[in-house]
PDB file of N, CA and C in Angstrom:
ATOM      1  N   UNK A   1       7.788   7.743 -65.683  1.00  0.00           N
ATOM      2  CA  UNK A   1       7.555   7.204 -64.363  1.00  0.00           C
ATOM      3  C   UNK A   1       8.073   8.171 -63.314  1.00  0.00           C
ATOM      4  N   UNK A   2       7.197   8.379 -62.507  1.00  0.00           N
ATOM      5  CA  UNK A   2       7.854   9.368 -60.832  1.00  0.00           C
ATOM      6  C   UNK A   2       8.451   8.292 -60.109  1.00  0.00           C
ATOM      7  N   UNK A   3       9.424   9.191 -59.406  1.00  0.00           N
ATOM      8  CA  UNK A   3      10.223   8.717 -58.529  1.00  0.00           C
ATOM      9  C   UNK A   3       9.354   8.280 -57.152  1.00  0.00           C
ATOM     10  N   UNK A   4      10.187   7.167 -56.569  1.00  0.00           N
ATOM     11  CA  UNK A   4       9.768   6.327 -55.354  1.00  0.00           C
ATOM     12  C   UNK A   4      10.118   7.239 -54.236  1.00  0.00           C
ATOM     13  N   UNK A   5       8.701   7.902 -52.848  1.00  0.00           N
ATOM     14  CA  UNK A   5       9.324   8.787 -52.155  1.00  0.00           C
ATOM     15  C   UNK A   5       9.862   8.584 -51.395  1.00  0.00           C
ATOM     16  N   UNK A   6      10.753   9.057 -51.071  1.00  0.00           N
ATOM     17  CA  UNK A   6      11.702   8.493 -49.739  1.00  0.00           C
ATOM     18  C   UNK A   6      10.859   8.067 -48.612  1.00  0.00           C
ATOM     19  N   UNK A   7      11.855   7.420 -48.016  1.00  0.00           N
ATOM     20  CA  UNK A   7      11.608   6.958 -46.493  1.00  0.00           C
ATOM     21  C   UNK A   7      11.789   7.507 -45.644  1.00  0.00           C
ATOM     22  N   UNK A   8      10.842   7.840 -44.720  1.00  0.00           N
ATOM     23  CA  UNK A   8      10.711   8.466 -43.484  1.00  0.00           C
ATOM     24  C   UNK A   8      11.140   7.188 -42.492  1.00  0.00           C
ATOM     25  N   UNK A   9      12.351   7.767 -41.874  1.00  0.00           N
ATOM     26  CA  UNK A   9      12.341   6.745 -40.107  1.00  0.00           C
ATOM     27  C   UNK A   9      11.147   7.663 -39.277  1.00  0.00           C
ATOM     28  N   UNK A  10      10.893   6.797 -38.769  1.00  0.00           N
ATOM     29  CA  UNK A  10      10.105   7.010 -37.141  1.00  0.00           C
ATOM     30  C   UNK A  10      10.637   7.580 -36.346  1.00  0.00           C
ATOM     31  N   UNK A  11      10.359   8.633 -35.643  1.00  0.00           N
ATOM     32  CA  UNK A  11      10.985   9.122 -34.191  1.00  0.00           C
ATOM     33  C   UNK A  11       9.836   9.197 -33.190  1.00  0.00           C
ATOM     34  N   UNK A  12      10.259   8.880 -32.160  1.00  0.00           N
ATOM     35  CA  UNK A  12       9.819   9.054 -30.608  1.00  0.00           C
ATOM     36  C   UNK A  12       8.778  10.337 -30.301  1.00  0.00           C
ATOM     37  N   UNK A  13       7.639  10.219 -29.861  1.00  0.00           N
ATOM     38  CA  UNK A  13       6.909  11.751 -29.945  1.00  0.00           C
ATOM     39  C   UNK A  13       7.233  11.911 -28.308  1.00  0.00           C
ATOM     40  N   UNK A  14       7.009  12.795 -27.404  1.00  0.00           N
ATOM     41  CA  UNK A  14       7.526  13.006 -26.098  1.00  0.00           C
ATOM     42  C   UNK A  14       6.663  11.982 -25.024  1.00  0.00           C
ATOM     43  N   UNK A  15       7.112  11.985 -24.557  1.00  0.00           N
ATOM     44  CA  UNK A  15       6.357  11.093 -23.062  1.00  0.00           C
ATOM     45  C   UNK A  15       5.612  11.482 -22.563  1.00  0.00           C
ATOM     46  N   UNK A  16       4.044  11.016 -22.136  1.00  0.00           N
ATOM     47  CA  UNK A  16       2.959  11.244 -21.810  1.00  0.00           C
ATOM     48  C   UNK A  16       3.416  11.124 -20.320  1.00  0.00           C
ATOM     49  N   UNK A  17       2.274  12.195 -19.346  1.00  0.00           N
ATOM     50  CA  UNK A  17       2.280  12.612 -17.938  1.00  0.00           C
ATOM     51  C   UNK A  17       2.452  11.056 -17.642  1.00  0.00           C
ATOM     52  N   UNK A  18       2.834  11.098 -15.795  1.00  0.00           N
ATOM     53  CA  UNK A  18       2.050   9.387 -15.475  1.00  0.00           C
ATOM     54  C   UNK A  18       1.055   9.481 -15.131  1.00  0.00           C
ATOM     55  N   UNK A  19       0.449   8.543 -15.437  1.00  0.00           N
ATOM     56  CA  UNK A  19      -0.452   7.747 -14.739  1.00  0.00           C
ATOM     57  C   UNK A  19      -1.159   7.898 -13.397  1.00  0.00           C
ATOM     58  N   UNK A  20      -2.075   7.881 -13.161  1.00  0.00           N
ATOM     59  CA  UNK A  20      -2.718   7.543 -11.482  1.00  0.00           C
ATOM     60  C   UNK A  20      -2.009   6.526 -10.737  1.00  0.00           C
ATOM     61  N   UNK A  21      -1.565   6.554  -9.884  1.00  0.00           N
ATOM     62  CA  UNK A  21      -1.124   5.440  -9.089  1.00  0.00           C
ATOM     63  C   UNK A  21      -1.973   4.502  -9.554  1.00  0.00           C
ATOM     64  N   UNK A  22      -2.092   2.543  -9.139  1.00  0.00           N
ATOM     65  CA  UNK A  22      -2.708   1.412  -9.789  1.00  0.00           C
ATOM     66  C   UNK A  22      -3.389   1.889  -7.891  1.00  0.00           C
ATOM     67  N   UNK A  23      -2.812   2.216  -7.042  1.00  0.00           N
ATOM     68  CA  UNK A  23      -3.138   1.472  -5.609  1.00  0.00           C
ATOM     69  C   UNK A  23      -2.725   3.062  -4.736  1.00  0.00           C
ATOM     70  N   UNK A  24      -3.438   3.361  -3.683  1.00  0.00           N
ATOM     71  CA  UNK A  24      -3.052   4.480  -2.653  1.00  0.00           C
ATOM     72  C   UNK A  24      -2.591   4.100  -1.698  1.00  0.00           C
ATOM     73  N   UNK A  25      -2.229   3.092  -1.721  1.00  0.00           N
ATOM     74  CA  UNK A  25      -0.849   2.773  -0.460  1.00  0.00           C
ATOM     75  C   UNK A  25      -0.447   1.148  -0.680  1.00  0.00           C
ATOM     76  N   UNK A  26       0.675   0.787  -0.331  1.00  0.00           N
ATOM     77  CA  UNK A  26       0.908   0.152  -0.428  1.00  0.00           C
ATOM     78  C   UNK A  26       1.803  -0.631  -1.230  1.00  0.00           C
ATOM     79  N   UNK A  27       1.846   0.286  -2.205  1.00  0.00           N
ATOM     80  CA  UNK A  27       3.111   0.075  -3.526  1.00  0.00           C
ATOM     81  C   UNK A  27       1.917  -0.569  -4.582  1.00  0.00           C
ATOM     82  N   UNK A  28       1.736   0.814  -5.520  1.00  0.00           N
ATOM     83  CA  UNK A  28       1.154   0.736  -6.614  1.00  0.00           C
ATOM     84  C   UNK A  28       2.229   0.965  -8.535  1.00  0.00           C
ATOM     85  N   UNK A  29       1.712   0.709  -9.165  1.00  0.00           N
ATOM     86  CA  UNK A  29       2.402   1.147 -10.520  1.00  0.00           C
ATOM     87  C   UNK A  29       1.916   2.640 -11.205  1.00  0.00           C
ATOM     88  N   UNK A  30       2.318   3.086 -11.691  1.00  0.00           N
ATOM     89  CA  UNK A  30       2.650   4.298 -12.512  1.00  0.00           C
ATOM     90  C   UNK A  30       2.635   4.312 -14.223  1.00  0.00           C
ATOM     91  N   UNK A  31       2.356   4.047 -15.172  1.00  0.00           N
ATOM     92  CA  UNK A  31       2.613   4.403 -16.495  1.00  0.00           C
ATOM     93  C   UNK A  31       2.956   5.513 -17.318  1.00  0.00           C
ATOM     94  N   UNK A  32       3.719   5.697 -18.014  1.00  0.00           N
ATOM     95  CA  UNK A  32       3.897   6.583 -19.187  1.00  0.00           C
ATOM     96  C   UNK A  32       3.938   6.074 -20.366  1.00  0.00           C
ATOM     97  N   UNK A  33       3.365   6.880 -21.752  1.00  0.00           N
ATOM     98  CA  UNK A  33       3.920   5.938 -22.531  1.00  0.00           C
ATOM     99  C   UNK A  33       4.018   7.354 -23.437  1.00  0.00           C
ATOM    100  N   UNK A  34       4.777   6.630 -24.771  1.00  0.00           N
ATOM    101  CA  UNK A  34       4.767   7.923 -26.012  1.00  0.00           C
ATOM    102  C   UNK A  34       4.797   7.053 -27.253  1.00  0.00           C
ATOM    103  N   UNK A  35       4.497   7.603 -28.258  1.00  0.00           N
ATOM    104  CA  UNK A  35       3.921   7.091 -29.631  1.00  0.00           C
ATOM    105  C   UNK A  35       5.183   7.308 -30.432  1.00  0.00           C
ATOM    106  N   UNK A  36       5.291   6.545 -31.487  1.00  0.00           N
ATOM    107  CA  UNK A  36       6.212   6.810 -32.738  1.00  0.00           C
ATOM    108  C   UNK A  36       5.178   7.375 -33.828  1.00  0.00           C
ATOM    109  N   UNK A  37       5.642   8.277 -33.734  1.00  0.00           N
ATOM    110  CA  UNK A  37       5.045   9.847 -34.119  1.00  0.00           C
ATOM    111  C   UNK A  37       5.641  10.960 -34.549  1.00  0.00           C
ATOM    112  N   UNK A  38       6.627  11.038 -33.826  1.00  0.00           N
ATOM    113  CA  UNK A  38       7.665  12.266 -34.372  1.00  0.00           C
ATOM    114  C   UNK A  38       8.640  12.046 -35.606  1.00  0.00           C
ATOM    115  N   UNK A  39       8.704  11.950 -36.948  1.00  0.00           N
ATOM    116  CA  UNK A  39       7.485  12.081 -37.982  1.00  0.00           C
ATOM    117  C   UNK A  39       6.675  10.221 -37.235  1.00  0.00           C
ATOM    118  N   UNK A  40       5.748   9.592 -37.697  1.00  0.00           N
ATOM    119  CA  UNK A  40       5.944   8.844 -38.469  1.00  0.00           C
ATOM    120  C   UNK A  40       6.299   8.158 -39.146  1.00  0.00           C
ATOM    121  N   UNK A  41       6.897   6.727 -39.070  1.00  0.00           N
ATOM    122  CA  UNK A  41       7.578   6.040 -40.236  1.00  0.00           C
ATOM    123  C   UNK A  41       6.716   5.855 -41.503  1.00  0.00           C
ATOM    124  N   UNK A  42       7.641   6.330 -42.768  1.00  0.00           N
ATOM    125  CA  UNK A  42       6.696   6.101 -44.008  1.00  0.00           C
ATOM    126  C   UNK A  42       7.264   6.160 -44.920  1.00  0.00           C
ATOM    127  N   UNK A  43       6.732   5.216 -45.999  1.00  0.00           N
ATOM    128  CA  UNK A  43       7.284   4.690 -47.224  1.00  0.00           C
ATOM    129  C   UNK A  43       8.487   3.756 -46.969  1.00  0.00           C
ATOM    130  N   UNK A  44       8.430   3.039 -45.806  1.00  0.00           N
ATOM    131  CA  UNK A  44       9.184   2.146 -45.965  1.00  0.00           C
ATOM    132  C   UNK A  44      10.540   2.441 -44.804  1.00  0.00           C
ATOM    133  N   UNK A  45       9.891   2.983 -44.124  1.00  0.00           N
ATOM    134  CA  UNK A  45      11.009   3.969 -43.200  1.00  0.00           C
ATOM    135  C   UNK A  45      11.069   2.991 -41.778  1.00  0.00           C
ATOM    136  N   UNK A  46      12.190   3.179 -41.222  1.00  0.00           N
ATOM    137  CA  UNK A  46      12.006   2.028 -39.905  1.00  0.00           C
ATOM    138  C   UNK A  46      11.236   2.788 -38.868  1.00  0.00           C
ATOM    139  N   UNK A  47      10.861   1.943 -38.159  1.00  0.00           N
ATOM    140  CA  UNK A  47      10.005   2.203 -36.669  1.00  0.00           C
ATOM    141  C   UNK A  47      10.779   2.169 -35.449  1.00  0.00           C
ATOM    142  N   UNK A  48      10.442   3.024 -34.396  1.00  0.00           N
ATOM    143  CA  UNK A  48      10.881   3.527 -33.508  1.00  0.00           C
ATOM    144  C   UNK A  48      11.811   2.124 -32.712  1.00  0.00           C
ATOM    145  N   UNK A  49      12.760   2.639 -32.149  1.00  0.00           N
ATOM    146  CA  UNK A  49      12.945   1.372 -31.419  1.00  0.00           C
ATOM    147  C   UNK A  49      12.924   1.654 -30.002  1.00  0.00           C
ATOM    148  N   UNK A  50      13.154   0.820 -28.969  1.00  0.00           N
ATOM    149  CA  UNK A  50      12.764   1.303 -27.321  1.00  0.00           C
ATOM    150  C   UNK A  50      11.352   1.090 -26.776  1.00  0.00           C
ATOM    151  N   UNK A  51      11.815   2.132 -25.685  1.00  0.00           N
ATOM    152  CA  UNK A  51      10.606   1.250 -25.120  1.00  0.00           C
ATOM    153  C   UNK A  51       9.511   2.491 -25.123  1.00  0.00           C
ATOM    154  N   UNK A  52       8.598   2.150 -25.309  1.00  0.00           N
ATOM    155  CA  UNK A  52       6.786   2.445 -25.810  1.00  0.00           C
ATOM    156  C   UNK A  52       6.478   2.507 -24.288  1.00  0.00           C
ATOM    157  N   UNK A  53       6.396   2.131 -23.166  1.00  0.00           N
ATOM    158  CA  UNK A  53       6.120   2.564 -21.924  1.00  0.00           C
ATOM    159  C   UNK A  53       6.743   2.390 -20.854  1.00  0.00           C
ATOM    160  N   UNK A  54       7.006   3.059 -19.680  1.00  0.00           N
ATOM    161  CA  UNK A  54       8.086   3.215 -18.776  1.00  0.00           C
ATOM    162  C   UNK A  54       6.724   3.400 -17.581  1.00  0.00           C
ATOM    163  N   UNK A  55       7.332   2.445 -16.644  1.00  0.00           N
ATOM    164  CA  UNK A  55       6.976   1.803 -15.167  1.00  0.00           C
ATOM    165  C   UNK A  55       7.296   2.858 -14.031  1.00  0.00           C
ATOM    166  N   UNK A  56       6.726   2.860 -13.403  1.00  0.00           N
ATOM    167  CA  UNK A  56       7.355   3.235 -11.964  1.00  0.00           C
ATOM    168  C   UNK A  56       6.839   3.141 -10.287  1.00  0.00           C
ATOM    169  N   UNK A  57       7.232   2.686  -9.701  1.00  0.00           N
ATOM    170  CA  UNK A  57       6.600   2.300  -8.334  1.00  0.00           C
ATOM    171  C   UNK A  57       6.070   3.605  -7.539  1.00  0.00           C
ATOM    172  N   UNK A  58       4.968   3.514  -6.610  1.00  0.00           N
ATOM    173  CA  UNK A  58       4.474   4.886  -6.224  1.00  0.00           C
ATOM    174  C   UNK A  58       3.527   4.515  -5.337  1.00  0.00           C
ATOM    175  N   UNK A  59       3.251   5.515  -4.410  1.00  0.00           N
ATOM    176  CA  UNK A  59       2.660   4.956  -3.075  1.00  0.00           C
ATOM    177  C   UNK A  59       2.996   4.248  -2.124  1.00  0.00           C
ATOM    178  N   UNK A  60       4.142   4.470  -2.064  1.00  0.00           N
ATOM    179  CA  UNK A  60       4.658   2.706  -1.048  1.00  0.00           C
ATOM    180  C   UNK A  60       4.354   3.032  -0.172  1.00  0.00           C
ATOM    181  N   UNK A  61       3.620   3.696   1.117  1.00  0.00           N
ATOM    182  CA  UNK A  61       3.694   3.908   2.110  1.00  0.00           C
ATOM    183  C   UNK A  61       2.066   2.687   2.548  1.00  0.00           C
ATOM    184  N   UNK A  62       2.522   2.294   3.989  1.00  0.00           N
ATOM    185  CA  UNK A  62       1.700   0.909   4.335  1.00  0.00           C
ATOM    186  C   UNK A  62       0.230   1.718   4.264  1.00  0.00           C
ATOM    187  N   UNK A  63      -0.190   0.579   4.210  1.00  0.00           N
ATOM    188  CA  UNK A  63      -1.931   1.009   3.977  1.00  0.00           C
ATOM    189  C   UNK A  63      -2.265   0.806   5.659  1.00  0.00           C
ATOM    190  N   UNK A  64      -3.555   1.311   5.975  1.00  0.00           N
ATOM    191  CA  UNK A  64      -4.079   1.449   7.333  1.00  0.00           C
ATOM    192  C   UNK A  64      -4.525  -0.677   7.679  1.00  0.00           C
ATOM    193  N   UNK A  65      -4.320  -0.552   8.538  1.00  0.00           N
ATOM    194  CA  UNK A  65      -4.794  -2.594   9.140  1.00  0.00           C
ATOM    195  C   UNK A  65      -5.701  -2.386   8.319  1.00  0.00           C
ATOM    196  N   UNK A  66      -6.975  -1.590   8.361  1.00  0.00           N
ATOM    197  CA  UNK A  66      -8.721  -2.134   8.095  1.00  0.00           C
ATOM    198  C   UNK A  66      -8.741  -1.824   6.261  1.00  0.00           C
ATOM    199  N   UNK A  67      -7.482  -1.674   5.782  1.00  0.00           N
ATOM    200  CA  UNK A  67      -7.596  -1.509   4.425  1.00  0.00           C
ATOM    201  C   UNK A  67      -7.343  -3.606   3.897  1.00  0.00           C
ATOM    202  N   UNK A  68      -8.740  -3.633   2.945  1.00  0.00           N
ATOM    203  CA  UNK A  68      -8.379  -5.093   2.231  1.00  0.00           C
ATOM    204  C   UNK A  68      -7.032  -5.089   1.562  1.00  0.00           C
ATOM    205  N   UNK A  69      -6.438  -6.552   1.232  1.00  0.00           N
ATOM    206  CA  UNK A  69      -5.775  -6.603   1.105  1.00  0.00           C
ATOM    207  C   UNK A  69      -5.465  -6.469  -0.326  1.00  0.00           C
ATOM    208  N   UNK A  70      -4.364  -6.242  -1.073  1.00  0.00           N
ATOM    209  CA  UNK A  70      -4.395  -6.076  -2.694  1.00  0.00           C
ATOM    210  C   UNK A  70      -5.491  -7.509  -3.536  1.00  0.00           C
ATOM    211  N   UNK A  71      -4.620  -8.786  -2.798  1.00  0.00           N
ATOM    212  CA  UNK A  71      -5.437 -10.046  -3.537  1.00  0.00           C
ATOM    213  C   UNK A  71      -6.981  -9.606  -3.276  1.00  0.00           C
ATOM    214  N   UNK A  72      -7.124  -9.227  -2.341  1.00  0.00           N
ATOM    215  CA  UNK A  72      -8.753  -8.645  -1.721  1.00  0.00           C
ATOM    216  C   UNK A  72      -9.468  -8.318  -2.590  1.00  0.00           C
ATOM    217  N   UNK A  73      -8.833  -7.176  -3.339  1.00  0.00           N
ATOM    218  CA  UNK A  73      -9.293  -6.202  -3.982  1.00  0.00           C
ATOM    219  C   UNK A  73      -9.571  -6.986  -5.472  1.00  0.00           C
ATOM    220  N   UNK A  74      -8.355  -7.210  -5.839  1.00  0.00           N
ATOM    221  CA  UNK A  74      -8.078  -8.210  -6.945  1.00  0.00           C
ATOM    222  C   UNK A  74      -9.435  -9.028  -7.180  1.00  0.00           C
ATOM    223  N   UNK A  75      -9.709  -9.908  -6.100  1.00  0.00           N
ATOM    224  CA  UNK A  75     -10.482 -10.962  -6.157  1.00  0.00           C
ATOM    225  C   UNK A  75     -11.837 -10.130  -6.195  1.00  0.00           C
ATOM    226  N   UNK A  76     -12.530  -9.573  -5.538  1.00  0.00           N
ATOM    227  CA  UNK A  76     -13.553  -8.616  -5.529  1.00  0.00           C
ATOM    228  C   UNK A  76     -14.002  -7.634  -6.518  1.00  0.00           C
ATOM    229  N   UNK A  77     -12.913  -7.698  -7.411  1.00  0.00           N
ATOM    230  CA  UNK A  77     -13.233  -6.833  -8.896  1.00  0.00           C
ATOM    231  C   UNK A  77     -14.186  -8.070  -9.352  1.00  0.00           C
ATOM    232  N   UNK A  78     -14.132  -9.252  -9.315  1.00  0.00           N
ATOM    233  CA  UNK A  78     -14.895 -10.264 -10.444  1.00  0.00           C
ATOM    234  C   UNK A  78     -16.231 -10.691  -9.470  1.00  0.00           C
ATOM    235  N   UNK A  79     -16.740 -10.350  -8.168  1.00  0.00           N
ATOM    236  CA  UNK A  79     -17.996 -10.251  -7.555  1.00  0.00           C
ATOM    237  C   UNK A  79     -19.059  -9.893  -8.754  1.00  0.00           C
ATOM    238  N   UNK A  80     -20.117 -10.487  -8.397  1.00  0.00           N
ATOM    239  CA  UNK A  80     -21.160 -10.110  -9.154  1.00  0.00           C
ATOM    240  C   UNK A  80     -21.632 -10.907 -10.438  1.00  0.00           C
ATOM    241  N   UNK A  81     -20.391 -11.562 -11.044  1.00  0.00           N
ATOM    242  CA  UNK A  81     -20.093 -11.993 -12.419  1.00  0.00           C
ATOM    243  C   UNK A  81     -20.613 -13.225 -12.638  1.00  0.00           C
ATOM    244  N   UNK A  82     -21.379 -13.243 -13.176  1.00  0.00           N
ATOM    245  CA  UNK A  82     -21.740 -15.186 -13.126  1.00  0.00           C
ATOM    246  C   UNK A  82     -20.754 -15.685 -13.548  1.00  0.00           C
ATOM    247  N   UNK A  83     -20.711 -16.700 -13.059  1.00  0.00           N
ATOM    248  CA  UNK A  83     -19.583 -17.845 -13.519  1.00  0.00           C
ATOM    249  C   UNK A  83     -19.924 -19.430 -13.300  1.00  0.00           C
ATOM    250  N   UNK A  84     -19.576 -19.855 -14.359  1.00  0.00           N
ATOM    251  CA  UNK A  84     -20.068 -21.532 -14.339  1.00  0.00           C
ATOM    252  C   UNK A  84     -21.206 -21.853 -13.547  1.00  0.00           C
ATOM    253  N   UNK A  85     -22.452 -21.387 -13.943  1.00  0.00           N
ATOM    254  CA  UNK A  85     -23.723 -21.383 -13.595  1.00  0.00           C
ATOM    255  C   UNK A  85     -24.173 -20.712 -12.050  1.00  0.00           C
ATOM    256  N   UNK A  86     -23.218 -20.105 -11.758  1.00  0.00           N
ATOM    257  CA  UNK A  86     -23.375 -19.312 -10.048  1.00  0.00           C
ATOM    258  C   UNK A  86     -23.836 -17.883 -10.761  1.00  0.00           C
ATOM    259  N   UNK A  87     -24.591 -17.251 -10.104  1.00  0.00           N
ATOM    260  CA  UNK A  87     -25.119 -16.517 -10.952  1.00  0.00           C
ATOM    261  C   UNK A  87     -24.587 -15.388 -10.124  1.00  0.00           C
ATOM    262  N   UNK A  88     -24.458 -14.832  -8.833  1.00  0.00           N
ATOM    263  CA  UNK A  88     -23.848 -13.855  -7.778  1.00  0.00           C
ATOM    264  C   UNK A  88     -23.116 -14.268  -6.897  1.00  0.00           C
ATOM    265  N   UNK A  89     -21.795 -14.567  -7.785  1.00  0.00           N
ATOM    266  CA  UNK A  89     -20.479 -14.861  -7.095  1.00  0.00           C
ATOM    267  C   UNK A  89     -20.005 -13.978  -6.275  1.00  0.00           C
ATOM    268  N   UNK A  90     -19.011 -14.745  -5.271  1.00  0.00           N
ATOM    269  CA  UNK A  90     -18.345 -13.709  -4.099  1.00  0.00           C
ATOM    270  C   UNK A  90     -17.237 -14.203  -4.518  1.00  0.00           C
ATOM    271  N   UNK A  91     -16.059 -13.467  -4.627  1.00  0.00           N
ATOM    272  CA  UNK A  91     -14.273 -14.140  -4.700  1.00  0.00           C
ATOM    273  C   UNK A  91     -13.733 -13.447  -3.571  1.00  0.00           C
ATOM    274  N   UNK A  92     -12.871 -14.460  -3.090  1.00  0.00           N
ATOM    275  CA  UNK A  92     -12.007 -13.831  -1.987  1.00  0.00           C
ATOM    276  C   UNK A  92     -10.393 -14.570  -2.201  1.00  0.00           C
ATOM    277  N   UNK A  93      -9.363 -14.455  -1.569  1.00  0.00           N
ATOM    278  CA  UNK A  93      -8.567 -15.040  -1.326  1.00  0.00           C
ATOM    279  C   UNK A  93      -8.333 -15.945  -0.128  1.00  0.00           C
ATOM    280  N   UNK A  94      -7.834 -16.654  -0.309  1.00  0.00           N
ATOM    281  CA  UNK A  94      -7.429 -17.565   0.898  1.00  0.00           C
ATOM    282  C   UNK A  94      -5.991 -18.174   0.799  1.00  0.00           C
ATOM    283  N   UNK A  95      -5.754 -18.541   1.804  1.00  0.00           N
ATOM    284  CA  UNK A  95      -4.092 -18.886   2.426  1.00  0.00           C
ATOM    285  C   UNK A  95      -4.231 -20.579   2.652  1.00  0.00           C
ATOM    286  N   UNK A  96      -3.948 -21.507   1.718  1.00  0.00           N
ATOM    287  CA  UNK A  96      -4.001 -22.672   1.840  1.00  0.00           C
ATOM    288  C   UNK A  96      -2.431 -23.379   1.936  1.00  0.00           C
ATOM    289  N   UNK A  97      -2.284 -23.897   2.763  1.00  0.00           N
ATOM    290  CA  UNK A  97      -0.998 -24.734   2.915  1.00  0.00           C
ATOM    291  C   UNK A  97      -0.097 -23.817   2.541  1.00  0.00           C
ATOM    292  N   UNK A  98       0.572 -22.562   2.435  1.00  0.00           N
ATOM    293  CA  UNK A  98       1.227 -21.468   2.587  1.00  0.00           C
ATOM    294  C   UNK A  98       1.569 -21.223   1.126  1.00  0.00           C
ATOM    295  N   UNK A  99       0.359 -21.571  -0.018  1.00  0.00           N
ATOM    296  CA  UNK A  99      -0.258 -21.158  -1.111  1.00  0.00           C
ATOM    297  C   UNK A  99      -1.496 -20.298  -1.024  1.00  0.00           C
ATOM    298  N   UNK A 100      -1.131 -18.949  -2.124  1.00  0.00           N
ATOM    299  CA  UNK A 100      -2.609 -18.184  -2.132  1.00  0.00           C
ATOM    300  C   UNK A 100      -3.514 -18.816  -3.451  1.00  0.00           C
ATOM    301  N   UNK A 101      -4.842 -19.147  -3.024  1.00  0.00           N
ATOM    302  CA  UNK A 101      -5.776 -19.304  -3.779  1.00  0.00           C
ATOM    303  C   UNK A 101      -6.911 -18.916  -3.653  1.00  0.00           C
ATOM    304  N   UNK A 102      -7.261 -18.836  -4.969  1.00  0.00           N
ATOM    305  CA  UNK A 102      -8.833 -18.077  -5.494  1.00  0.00           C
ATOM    306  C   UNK A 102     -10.260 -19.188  -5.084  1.00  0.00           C
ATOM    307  N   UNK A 103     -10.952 -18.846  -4.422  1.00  0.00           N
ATOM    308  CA  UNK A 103     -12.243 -19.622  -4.229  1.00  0.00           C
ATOM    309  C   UNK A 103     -13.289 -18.807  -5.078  1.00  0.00           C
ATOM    310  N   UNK A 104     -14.115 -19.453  -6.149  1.00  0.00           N
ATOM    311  CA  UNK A 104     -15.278 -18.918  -6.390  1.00  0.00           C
ATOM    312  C   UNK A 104     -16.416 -18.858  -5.511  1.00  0.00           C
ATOM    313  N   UNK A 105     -16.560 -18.460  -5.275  1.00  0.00           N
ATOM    314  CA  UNK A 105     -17.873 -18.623  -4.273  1.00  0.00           C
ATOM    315  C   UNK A 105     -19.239 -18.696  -4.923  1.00  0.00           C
ATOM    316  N   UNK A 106     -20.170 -18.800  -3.983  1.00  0.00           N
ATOM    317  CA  UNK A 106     -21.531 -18.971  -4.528  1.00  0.00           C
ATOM    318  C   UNK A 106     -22.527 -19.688  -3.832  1.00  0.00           C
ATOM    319  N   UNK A 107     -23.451 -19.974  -4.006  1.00  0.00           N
ATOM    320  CA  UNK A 107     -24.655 -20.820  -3.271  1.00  0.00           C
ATOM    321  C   UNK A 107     -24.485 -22.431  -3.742  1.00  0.00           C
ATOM    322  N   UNK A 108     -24.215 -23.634  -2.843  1.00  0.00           N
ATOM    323  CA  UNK A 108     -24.286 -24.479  -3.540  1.00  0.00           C
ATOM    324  C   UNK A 108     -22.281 -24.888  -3.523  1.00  0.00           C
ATOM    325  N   UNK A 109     -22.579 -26.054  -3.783  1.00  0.00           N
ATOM    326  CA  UNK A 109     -21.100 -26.452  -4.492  1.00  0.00           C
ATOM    327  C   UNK A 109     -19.973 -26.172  -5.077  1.00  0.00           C
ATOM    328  N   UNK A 110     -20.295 -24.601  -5.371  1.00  0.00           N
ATOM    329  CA  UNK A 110     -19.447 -24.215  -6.279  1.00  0.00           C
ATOM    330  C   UNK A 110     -18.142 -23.669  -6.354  1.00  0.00           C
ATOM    331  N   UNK A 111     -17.734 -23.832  -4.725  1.00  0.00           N
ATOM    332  CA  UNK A 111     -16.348 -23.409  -4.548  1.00  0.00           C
ATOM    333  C   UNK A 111     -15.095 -24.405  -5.132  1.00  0.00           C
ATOM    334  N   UNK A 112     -14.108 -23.947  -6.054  1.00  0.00           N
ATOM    335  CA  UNK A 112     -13.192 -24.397  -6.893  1.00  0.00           C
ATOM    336  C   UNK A 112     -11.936 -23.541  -6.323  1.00  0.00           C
ATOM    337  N   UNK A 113     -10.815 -24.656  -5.991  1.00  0.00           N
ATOM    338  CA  UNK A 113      -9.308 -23.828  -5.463  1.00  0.00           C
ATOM    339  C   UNK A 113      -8.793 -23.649  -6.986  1.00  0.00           C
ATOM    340  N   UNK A 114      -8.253 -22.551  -7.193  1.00  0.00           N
ATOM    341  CA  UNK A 114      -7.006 -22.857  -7.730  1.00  0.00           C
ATOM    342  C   UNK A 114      -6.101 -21.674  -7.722  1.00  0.00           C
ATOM    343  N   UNK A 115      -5.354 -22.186  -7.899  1.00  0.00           N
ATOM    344  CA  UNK A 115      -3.652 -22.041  -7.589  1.00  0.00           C
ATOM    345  C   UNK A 115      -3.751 -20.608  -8.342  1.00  0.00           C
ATOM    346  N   UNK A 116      -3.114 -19.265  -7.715  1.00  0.00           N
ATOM    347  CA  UNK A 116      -2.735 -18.484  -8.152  1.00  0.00           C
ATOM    348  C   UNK A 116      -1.038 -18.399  -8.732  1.00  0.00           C
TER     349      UNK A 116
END
């Protein structure tokens, strides 16, 4: 019988560049991340411990008045999308009783609050 091969621990491979800002003004996020990679854990070897991606704030500087607002933007990524039989939805945000909520929009009845 051959012998059982050892165990490799896991190490940390280096940290990837960051990220694109999430946002160009206004205070966006940043990512890095790095792999457990440097070897590989194997044959039974432990896995990396820590943290797998690191944050960072970037852009903070105020956006111009005529720039939408983040929820703006947010809400306007899902335009277009049918949803619950609306076939060319509009989303926006709105300021209800000094709660922000999502309106689906659409032709017809179909505006629904809810609570962000």
């Amino acid at each position: 019988m051959g012998e059982r091969p050892a165990a490799i621990a896991g190490n940390w491979g280096a940290w990837s560049s960051w990220s694109e800002c999430s946002r160009s003004c206004g205070a966006g996020v940043a990512t890095a991340e790095r792999r457990c990679d440097n070897p590989e854990p194997r044959n039974g070897g432990a896995y990396c411990t820590g943290q797998r991606k690191r944050f960072r704030i970037c852009n903070t500087n105020d956006c111009p008045t005529d720039t939408p607002s983040l929820r703006a933007v947010q809400c306007s990524s899902f335009d277009h999308k049918p949803f619950k039989g609306v076939l060319d939805p509009t989303w926006s945000p709105v300021l209800y009783e000094g709660t922000y909520f999502a309106l689906q929009g659409g032709p017809g009845p179909h505006l629904v609050p809810r609570a962000l």
